[in-house]
C-alpha atoms as a PDB file:
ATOM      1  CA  UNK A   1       0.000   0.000   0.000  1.00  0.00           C
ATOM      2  CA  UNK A   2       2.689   2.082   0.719  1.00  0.00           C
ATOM      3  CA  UNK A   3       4.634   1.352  -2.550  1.00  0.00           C
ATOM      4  CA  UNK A   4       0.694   2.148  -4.467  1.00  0.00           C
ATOM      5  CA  UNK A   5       1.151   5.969  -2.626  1.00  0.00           C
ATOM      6  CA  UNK A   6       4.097   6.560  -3.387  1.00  0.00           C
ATOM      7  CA  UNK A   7       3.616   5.596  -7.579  1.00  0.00           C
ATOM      8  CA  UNK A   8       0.622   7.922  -7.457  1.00  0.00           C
ATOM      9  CA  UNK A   9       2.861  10.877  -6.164  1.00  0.00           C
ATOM     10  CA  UNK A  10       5.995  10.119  -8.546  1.00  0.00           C
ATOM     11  CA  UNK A  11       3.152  10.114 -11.128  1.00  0.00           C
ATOM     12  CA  UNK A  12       0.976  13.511 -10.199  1.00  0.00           C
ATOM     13  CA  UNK A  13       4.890  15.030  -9.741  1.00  0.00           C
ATOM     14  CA  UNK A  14       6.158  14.347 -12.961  1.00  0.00           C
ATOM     15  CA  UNK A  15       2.512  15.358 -14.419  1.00  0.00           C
ATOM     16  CA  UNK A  16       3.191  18.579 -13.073  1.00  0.00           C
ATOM     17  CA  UNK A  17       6.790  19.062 -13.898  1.00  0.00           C
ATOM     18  CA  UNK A  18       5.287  18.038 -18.048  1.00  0.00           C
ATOM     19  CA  UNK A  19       3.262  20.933 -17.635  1.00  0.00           C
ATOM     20  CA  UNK A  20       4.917  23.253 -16.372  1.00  0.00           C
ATOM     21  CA  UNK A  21       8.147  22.704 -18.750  1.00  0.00           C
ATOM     22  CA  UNK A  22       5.740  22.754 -21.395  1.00  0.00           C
ATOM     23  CA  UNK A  23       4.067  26.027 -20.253  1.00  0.00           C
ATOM     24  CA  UNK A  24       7.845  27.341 -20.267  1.00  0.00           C
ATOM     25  CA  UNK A  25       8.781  26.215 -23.963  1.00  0.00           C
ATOM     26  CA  UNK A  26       5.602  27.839 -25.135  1.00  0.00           C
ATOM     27  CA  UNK A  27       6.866  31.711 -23.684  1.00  0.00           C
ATOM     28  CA  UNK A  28      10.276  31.031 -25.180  1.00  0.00           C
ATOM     29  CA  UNK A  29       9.114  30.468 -28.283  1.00  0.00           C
ATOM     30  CA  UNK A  30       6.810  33.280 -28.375  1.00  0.00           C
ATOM     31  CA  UNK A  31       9.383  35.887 -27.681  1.00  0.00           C
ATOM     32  CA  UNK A  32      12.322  34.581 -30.242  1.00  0.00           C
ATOM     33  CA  UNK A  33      12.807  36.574 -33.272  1.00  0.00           C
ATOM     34  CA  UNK A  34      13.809  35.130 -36.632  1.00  0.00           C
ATOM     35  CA  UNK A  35      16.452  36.173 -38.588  1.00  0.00           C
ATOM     36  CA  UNK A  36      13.852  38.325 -40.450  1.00  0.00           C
ATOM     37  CA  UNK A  37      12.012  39.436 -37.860  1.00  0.00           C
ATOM     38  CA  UNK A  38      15.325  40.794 -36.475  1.00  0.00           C
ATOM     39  CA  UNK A  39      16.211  42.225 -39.839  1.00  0.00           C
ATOM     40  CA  UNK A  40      13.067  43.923 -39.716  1.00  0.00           C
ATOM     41  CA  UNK A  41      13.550  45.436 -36.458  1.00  0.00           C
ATOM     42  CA  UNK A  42      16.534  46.365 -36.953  1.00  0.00           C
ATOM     43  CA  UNK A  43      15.559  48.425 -40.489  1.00  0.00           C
ATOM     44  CA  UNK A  44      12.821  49.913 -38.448  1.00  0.00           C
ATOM     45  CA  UNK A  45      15.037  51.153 -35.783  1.00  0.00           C
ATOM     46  CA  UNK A  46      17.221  52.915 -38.202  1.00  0.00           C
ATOM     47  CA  UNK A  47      13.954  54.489 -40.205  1.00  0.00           C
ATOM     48  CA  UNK A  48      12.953  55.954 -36.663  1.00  0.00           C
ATOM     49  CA  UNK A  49      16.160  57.223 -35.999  1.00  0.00           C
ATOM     50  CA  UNK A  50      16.551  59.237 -39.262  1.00  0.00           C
ATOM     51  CA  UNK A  51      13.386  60.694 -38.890  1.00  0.00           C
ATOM     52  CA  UNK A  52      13.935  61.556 -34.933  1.00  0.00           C
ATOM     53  CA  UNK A  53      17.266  63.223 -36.571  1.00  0.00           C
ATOM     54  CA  UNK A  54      15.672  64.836 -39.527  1.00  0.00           C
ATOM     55  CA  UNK A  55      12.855  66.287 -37.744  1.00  0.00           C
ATOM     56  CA  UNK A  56      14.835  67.367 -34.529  1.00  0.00           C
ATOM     57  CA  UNK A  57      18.294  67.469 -35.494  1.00  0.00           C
ATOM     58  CA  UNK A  58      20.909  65.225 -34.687  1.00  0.00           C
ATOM     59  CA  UNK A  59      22.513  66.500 -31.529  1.00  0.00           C
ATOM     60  CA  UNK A  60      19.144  66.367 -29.335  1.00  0.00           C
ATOM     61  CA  UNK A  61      18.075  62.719 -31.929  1.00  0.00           C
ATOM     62  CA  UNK A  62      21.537  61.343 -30.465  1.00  0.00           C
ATOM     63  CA  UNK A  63      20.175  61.501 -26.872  1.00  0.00           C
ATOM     64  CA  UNK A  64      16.829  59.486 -27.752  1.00  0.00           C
ATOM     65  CA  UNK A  65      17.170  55.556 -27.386  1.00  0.00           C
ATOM     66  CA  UNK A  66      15.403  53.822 -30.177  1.00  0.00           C
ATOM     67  CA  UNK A  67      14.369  50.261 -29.637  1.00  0.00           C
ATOM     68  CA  UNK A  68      12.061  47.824 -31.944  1.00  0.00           C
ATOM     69  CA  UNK A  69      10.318  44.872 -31.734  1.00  0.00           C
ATOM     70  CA  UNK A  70       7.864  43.395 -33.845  1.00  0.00           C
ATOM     71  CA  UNK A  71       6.271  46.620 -35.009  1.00  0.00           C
ATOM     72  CA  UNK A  72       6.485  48.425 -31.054  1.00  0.00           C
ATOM     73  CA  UNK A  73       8.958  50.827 -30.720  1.00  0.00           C
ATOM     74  CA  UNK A  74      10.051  52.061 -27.413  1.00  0.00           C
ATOM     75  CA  UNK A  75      11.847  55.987 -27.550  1.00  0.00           C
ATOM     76  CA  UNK A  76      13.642  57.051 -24.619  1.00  0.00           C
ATOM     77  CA  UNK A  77      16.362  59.022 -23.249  1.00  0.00           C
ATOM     78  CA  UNK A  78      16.465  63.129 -22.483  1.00  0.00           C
ATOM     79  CA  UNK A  79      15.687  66.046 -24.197  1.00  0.00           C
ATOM     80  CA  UNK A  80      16.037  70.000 -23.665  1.00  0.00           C
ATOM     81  CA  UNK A  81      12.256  70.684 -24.391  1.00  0.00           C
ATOM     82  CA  UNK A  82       8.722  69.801 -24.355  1.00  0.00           C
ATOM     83  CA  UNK A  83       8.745  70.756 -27.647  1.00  0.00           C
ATOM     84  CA  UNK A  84      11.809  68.212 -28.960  1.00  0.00           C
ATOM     85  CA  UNK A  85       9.711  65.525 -26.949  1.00  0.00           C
ATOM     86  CA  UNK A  86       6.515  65.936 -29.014  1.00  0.00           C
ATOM     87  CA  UNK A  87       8.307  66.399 -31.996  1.00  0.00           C
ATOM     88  CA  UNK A  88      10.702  63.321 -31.803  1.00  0.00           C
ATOM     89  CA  UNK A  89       7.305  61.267 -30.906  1.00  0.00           C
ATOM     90  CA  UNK A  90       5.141  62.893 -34.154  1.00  0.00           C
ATOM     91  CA  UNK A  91       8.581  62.310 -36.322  1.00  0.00           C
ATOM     92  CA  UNK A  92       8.548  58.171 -35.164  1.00  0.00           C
ATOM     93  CA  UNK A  93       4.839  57.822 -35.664  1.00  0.00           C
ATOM     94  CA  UNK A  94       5.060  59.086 -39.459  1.00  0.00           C
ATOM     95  CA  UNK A  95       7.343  55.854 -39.932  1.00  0.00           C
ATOM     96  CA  UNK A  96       5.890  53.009 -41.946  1.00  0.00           C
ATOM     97  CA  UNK A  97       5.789  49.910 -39.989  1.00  0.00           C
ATOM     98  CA  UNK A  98       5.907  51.436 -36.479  1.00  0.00           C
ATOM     99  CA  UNK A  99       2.172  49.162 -35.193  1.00  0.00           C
ATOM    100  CA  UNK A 100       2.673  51.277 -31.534  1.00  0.00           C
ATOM    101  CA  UNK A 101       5.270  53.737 -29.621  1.00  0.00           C
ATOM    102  CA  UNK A 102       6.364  53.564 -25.741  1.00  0.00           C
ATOM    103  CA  UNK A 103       6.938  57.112 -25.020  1.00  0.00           C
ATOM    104  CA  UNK A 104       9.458  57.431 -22.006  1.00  0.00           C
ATOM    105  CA  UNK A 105      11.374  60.303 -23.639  1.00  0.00           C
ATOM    106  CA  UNK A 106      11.755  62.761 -20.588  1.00  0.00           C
ATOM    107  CA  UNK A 107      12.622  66.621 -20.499  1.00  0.00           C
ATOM    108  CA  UNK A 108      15.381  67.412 -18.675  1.00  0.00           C
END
């Protein structure tokens, strides 16, 4: 009887070890990027960037962070002006491709 309990809890332990490794394969997956998708993120990163510079100018569009993934770009770093904020955000958002912006540029 003993041996009968203890075959029931090797078996509910390793269930639950299956699932939870499997849960964990599933979120790896999901946030790998193919050698496209990289490409990709990496040509959008550089499209955001020229316009950040073109709109703003390059000495305050060196401060600001650019970061893509998948279509979400995330801008942040420091600028001199409310202004250079809103402008640097309007200049990324006129980018093809760019799906959504994180805005955590802040005015120093």
């Amino acid at each position: 009887m003993a041996q009968t309990r203890f075959s029931k809890l090797l078996m509910t332990l390793c269930a639950a070890l299956a699932l939870g490794l499997s849960a964990c394969a599933t979120d790896q997956a999901e946030s790998r990027r193919s050698a496209g998708e990289f490409a990709s993120d990496a040509a959008l990163t550089a499209k955001v960037k020229t316009a950040i510079a073109s709109d703003v100018g390059a000495p305050t569009a060196a401060n600001i962070n650019v970061q893509s993934y998948r279509g979400e770009v995330q801008l942040s770093g420091f600028v001199a002006s409310a202004e250079q904020a809103s402008r640097a955000l309007a200049a990324a958002n006129g980018v093809d491709g760019v799906r959504m912006i994180r805005n955590d540029v802040r005015v120093k």
